[in-house]
Protein backbone atom coordinates (compact mmCIF):
# COMPACT_ATOMS: atom_id res chain seq x y z
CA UNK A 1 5.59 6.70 -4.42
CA UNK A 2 7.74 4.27 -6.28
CA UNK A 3 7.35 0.72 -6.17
CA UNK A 4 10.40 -0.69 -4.32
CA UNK A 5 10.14 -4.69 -4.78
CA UNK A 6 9.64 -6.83 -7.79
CA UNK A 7 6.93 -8.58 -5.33
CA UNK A 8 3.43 -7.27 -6.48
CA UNK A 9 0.71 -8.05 -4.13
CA UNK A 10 -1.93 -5.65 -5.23
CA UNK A 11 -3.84 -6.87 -8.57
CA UNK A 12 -7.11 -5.36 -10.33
CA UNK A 13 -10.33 -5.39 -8.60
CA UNK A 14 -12.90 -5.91 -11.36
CA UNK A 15 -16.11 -4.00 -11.05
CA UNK A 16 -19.06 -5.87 -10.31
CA UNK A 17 -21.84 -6.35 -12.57
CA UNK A 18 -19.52 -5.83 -15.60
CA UNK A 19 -17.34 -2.53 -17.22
CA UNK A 20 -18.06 0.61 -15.58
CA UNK A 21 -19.95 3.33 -17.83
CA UNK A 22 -17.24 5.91 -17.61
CA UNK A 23 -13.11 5.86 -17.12
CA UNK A 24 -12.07 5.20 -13.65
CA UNK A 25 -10.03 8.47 -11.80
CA UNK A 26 -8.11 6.05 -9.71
CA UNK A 27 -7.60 2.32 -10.71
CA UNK A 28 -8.45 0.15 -7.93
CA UNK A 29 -6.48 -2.80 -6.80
CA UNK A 30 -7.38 -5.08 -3.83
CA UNK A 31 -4.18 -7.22 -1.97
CA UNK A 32 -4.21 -10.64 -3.13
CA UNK A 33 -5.33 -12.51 -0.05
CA UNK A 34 -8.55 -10.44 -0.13
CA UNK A 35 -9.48 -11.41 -3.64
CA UNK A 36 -11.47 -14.06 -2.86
CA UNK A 37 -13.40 -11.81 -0.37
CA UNK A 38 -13.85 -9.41 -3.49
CA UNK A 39 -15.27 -11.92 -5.83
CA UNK A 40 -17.99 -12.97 -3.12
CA UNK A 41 -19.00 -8.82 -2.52
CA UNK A 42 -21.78 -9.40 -4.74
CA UNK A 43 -23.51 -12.29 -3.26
CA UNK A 44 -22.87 -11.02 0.35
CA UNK A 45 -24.08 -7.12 -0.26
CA UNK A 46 -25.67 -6.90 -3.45
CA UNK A 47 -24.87 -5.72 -7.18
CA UNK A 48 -26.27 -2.62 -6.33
CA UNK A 49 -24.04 -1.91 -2.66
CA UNK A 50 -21.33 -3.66 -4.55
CA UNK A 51 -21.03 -1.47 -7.42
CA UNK A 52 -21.31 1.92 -5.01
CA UNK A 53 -18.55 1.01 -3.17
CA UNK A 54 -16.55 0.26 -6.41
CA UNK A 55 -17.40 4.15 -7.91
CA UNK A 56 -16.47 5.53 -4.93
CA UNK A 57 -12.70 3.56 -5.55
CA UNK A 58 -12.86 4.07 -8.70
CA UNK A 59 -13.75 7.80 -8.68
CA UNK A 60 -13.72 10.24 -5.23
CA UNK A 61 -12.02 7.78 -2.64
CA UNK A 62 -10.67 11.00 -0.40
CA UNK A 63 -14.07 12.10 -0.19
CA UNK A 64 -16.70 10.42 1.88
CA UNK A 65 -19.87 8.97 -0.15
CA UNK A 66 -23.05 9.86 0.76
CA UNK A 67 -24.19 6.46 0.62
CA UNK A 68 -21.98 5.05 3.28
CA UNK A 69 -20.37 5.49 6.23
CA UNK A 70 -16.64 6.50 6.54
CA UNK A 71 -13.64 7.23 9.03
CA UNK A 72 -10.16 6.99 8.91
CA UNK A 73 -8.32 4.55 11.16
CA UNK A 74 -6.62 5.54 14.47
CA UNK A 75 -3.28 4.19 15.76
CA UNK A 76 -0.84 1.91 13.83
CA UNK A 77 -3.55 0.28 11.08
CA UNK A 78 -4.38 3.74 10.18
CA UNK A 79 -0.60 4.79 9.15
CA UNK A 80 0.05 5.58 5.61
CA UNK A 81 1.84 2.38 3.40
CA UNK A 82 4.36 4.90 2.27
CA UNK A 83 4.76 8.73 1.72
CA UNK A 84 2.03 10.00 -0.34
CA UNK A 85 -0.62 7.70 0.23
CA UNK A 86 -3.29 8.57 2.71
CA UNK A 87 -4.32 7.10 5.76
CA UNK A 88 -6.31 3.77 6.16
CA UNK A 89 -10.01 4.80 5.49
CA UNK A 90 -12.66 2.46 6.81
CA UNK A 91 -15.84 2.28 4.45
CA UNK A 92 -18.88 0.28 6.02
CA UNK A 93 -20.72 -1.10 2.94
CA UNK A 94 -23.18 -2.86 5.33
CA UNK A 95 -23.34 -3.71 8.98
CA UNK A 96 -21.65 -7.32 8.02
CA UNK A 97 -19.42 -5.84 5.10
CA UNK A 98 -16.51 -3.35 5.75
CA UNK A 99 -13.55 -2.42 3.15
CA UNK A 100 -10.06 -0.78 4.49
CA UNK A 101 -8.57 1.23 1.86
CA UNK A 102 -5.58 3.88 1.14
CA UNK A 103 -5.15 5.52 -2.24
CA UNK A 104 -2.12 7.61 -3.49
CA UNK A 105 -2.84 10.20 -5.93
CA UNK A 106 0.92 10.16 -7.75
CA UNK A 107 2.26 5.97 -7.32
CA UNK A 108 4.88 5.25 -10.02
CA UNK A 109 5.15 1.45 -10.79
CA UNK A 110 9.27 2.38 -11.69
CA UNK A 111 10.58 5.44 -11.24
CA UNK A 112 11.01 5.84 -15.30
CA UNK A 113 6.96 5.78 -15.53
CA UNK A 114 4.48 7.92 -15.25
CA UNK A 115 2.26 8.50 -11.85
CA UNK A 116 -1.16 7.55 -12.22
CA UNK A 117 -4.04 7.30 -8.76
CA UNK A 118 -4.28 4.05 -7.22
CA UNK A 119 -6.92 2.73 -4.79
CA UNK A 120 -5.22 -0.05 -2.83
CA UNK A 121 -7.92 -2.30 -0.67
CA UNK A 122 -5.92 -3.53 2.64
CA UNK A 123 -8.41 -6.14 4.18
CA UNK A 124 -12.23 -6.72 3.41
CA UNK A 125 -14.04 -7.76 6.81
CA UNK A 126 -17.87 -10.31 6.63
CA UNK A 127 -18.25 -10.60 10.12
CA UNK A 128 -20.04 -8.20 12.75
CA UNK A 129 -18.81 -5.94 14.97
């Protein structure tokens, strides 16, 4: 997938507690209206929850963790952004903490430049169910 507009929404997500101990797979972005949501993950689930969730990104996010619950989206929120990304998975990090993601294995920033994995977080959710 090729990025089609010079309007970038998606920007790093930093993992918590500091640089990870090895290389990320896939590099994980988060939109930038959740950002704010991603720099209070710590304080709402924990370094510990916090960083799990970030791995998982970072490293495996097709397959689901053993740590947390999974599932992929039905109807029109779980459609893919583009061709070759996957659909919307929904990871519950806690009861009060949820994170919708989609990652593409092959996303080209132009289409002179070389694909790398991306993890792109759609929305962060703190309330209940």
């Amino acid at each position: 997938m090729v990025s089609e507009s010079a309007y970038q929404p998606l920007r790093a997500a930093r993992r918590p507690g500091g640089k990870p101990s090895e290389a990320p797979r896939y590099r994980v972005l988060i939109h930038r209206k959740y950002r704010h949501h991603w720099d209070e993950l710590v304080g709402r689930v924990g370094l510990q929850q916090g960083q799990e969730l970030w791995e998982h990104l970072a490293q495996d996010p097709a397959n689901p963790p053993p740590t947390a619950a999974t599932c992929f989206l039905k109807g029109k929120a779980g459609k893919p952004r583009a061709e070759g990304w996957s659909r919307t998975v929904h990871y519950e990090v806690t009861s009060k903490a949820r994170v919708n993601y989609q990652y593409c294995d092959r996303f080209f920033t132009t289409p002179e430049a070389d694909p790398h994995p991306i993890v792109a977080i759609l929305t962060i959710d703190y309330s209940s169910h």
